[in-house]
Protein backbone atom coordinates (compact mmCIF):
# COMPACT_ATOMS: atom_id res chain seq x y z
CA UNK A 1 138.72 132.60 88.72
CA UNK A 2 136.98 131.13 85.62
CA UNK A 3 133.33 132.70 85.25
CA UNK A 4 133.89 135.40 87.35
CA UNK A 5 135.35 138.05 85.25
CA UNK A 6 136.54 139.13 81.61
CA UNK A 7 134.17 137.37 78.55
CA UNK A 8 133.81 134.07 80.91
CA UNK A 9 131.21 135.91 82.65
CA UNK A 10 129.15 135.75 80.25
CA UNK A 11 130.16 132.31 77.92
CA UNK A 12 131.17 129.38 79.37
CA UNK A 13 132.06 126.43 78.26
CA UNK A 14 131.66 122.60 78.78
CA UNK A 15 135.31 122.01 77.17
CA UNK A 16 136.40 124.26 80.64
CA UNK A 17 134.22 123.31 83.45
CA UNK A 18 134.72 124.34 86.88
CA UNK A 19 134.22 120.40 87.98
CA UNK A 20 134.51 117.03 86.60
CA UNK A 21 133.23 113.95 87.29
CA UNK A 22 134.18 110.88 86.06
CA UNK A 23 132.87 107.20 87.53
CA UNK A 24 132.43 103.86 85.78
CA UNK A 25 130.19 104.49 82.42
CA UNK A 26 129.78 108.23 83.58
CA UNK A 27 131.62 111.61 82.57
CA UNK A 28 130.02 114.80 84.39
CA UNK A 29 131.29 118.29 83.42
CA UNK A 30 129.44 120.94 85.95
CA UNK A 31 129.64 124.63 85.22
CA UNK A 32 128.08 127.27 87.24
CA UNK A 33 126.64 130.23 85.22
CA UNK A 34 123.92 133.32 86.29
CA UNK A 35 123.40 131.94 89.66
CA UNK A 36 122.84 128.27 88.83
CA UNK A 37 125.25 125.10 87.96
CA UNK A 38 124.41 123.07 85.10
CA UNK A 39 125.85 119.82 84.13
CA UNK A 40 126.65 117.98 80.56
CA UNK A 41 126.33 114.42 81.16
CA UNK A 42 127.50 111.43 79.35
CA UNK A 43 125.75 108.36 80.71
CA UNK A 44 127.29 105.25 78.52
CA UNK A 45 125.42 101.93 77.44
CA UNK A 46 124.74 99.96 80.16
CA UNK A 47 125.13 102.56 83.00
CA UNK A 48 122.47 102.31 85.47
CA UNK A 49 122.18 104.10 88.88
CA UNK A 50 121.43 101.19 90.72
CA UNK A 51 124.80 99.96 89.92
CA UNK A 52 126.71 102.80 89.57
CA UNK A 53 125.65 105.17 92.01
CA UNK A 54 123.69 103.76 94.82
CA UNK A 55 126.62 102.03 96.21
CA UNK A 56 128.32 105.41 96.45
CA UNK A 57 125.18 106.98 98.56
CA UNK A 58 123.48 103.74 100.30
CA UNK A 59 120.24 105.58 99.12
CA UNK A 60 117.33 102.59 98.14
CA UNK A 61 116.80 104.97 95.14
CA UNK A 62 118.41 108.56 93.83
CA UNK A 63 116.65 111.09 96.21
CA UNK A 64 117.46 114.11 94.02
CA UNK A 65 115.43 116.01 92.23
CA UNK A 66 116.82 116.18 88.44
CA UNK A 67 115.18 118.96 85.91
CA UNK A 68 117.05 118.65 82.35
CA UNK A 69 117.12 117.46 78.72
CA UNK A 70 118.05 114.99 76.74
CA UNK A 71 120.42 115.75 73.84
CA UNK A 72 121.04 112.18 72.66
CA UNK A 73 120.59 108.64 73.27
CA UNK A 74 117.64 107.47 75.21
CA UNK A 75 116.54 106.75 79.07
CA UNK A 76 114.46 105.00 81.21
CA UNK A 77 113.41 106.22 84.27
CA UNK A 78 111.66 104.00 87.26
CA UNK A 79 110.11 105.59 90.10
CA UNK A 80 109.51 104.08 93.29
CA UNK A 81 105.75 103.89 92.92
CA UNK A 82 106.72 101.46 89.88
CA UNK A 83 105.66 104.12 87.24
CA UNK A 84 108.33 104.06 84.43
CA UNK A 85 108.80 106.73 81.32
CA UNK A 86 111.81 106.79 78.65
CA UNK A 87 113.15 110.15 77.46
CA UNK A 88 114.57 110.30 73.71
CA UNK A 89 116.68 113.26 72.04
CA UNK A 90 115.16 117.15 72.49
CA UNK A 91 112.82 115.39 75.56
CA UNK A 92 112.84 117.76 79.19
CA UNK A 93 112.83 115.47 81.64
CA UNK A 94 111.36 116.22 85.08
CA UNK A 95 112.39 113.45 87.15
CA UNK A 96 111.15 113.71 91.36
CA UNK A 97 112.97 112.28 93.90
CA UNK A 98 112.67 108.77 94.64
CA UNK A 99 113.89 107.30 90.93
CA UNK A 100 116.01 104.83 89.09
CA UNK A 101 117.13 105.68 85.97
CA UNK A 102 119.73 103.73 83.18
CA UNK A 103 120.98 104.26 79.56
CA UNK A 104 118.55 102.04 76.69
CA UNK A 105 120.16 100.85 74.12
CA UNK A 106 124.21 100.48 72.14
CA UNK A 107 124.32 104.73 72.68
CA UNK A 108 125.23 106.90 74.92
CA UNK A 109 122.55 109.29 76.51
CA UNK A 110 123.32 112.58 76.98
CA UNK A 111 122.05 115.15 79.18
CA UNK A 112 122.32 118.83 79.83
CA UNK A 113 120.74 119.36 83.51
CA UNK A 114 120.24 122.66 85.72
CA UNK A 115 118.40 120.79 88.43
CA UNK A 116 119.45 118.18 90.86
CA UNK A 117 123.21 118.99 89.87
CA UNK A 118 124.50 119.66 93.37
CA UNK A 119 125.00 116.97 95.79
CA UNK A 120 123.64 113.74 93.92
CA UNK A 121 127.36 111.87 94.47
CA UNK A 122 126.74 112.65 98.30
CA UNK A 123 124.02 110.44 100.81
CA UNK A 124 121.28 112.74 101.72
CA UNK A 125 120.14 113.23 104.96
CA UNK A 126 118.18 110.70 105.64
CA UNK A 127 116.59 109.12 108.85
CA UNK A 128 114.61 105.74 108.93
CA UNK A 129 112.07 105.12 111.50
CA UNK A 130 109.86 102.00 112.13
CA UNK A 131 106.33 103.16 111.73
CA UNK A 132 103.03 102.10 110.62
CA UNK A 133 101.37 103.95 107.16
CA UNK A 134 97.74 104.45 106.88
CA UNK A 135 96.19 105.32 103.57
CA UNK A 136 92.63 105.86 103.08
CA UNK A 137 90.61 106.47 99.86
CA UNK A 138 86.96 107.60 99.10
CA UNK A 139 85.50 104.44 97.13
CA UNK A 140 83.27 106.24 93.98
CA UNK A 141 84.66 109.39 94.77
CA UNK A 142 84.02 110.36 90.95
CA UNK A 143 80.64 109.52 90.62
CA UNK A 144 79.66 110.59 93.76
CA UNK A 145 81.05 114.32 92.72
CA UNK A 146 78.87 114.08 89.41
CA UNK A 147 75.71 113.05 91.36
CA UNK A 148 75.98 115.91 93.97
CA UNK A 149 77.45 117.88 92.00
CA UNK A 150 80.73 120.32 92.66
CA UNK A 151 79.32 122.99 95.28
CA UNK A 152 77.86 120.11 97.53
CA UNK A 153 80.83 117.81 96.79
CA UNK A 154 83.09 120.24 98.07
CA UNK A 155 81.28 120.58 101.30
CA UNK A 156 81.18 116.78 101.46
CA UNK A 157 84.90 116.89 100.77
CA UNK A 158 85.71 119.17 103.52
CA UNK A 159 83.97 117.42 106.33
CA UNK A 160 85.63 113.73 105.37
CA UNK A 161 88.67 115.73 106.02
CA UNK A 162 87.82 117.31 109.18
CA UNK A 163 86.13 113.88 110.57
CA UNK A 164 89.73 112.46 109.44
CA UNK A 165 91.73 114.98 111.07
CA UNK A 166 89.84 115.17 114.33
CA UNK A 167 90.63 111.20 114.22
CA UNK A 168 94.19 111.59 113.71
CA UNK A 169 94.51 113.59 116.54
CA UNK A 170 93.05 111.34 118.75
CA UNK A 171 94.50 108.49 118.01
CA UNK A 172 97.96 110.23 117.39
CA UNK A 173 98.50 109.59 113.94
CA UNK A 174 100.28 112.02 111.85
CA UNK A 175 99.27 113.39 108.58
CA UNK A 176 101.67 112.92 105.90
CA UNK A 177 99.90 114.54 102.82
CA UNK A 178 96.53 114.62 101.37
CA UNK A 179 95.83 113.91 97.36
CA UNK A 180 92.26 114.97 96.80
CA UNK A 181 90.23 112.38 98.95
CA UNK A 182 92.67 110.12 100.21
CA UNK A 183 94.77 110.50 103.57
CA UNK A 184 97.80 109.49 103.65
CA UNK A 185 99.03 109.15 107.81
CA UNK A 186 101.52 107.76 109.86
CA UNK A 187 101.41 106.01 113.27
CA UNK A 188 104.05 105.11 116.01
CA UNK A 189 101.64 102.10 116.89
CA UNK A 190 100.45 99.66 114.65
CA UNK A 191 97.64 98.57 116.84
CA UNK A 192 96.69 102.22 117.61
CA UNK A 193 96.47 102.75 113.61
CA UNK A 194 94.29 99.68 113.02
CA UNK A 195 91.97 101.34 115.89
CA UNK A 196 92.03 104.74 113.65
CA UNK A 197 91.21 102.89 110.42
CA UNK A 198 87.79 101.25 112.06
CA UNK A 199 87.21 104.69 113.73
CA UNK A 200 87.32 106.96 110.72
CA UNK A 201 85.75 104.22 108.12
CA UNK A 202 82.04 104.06 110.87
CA UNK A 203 82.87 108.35 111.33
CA UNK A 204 82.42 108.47 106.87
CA UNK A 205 79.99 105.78 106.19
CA UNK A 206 76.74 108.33 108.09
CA UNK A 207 78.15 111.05 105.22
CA UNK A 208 76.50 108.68 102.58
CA UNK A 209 80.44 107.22 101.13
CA UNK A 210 82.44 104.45 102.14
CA UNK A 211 86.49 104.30 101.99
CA UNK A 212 88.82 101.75 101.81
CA UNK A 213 91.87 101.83 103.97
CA UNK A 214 95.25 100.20 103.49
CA UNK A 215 98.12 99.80 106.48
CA UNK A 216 101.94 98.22 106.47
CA UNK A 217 104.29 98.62 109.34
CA UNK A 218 108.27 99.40 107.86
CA UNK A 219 110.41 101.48 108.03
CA UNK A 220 109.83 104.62 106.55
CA UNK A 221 113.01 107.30 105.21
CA UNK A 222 112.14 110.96 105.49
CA UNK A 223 114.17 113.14 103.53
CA UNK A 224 113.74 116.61 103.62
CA UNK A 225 110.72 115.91 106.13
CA UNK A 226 108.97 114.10 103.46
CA UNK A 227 108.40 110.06 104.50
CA UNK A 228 109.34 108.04 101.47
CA UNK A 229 110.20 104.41 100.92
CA UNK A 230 109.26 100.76 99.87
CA UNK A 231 106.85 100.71 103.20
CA UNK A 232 104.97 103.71 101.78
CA UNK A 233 104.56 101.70 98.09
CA UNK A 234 103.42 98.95 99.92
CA UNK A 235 100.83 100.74 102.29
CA UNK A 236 99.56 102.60 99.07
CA UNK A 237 99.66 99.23 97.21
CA UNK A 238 97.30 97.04 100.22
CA UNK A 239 94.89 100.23 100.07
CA UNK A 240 94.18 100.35 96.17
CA UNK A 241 93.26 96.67 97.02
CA UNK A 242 91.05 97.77 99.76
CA UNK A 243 87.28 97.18 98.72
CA UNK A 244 84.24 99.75 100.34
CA UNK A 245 84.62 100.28 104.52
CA UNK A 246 87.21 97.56 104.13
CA UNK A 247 90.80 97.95 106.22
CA UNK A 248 93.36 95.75 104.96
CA UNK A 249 97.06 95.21 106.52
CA UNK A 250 99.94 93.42 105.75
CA UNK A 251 101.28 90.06 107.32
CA UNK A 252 103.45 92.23 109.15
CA UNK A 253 100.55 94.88 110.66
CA UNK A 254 98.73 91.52 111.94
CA UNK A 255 101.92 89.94 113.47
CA UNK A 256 102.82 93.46 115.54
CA UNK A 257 99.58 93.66 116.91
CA UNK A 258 99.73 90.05 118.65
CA UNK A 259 97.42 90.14 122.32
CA UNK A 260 95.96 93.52 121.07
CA UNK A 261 92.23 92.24 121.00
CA UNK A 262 91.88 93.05 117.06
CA UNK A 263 90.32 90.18 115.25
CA UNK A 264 91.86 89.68 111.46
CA UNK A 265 90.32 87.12 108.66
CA UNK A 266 92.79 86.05 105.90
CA UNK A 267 92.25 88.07 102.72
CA UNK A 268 94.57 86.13 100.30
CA UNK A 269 97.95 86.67 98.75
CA UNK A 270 98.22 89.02 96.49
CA UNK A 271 100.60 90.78 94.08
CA UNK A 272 101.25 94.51 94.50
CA UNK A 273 102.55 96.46 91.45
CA UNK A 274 106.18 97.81 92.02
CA UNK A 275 106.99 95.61 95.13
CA UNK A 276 108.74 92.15 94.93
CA UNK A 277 107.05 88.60 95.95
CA UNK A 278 103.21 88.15 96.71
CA UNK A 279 102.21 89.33 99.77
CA UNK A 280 99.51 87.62 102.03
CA UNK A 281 96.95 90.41 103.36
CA UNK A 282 94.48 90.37 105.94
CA UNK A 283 91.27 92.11 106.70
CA UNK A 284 89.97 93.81 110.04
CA UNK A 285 87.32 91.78 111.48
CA UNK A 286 85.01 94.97 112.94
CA UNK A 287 84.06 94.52 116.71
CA UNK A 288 81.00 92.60 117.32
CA UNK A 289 81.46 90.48 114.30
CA UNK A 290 81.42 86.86 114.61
């Protein structure tokens, strides 16, 4: 078989490969060589993989993980956080899961790739669940490390984490990930996850910070046991709005959580970067409050 013995072992080429692929504005040649398959890709103007691919894998975006670079042409990449980058000639590309990408300009874009290759024509494995997203973020967090300094800071850090955690568990959120001092959790409940938010932001404030905490009830995909998805943007989006020991939600968080006994005041409508339409948030009226 080609690449297996005689001077093919050791020199392939992309005028032989061992697979093509060939869809509308697309030509794939795949070969696989020392343990790994690489592909030469010819992506022509006005190919996208919105409208190309996606209706082959029902994926909201391409959940495969491309490494490569770009031998000619240019393209633009979106990711589903909204960030956006364009790769020209000679430019390695590390693209993550979770991306749109399509061809700029009246050239073709070319691509040699030895990541990602396998299994991007196929749906993933994907399950979608209904859940609520908490994400929480230390307001000042940079200052506040420059006025402690690093040694305190880092003992700081580590008990907002463990106050977090301990909350998590009883309230039976699940952590998702943690970026440096923001928790990113997800709930079964939307009411119980409104309940967490007010319980962790009183269990910070006595540490001398404040966060700001952001929740939106969708459904979530996990892929590879990682949760992904617009309802993830959008959670992240309502906390970055989020102002010191304020909880915001979305329309939807207050709607779900009808008869619960939590109290909500209208924060406005808002625009969050990377998700369609203005959205109309609302903030957690703490207990007691009037």
């Amino acid at each position: 078989m080609s690449g297996e013995e005689g001077p093919n072992r050791y020199i392939r080429s992309f005028s032989a490969p061992d697979e093509e692929v060939d869809l509308e504005a697309l030509h794939s040649a795949i070969i696989a060589l020392g343990g790994i398959q690489i592909s030469h890709d010819i992506q022509y103007p006005g190919w996208r993989w919105r409208t190309h691919v996606q209706p082959l894998v029902g994926t909201e975006w391409c959940e495969v993980h491309h490494v490569g670079v770009v031998l000619g042409g240019r393209l633009r990449v979106e990711l589903r956080d909204g960030t956006q980058f364009e790769a020209g000639r000679l430019d390695l590309m590390d693209i993550p899961a979770g991306h749109d990408a399509w061809v700029v300009g009246d050239e073709p874009c070319v691509t040699l790739a030895w990541s990602g290759v396998e299994g991007w024509l196929a749906p993933p494995d994907v399950d979608r669940v209904l859940a609520t997203v908490l994400f929480t973020d230390i307001v000042g967090s940079t200052d506040a490390a420059a006025r402690i300094g690093d040694r305190a800071w880092k003992e700081l850090l580590g008990e907002h984490h463990r106050r977090i955690r301990a909350l998590l568990d009883r309230f039976r959120g699940a952590e998702v990930d943690t970026a440096g001092d923001g928790f990113f959790a997800t709930f079964d409940s939307p009411a119980r996850a409104v309940r967490c938010a007010q319980a962790v932001v009183e269990a910070i404030r006595p540490l001398g910070i404040e966060i700001r905490v952001g929740l939106h009830t969708g459904e979530l995909e996990t892929v590879d046991d990682k949760a992904s998805g617009l309802a993830v943007v959008i959670g992240a989006r309502i906390g970055a709005l989020a102002t010191a020991s304020e909880i915001l939600v979305s329309q939807t968080v207050k709607e779900l959580t009808a008869g619960s006994g939590l109290r909500f005041e209208e924060a406005g409508e808002f625009e969050l970067r990377g998700v369609p339409d203005r959205w109309r948030l609302h903030r957690v009226v703490a207990s007691g409050r009037a």
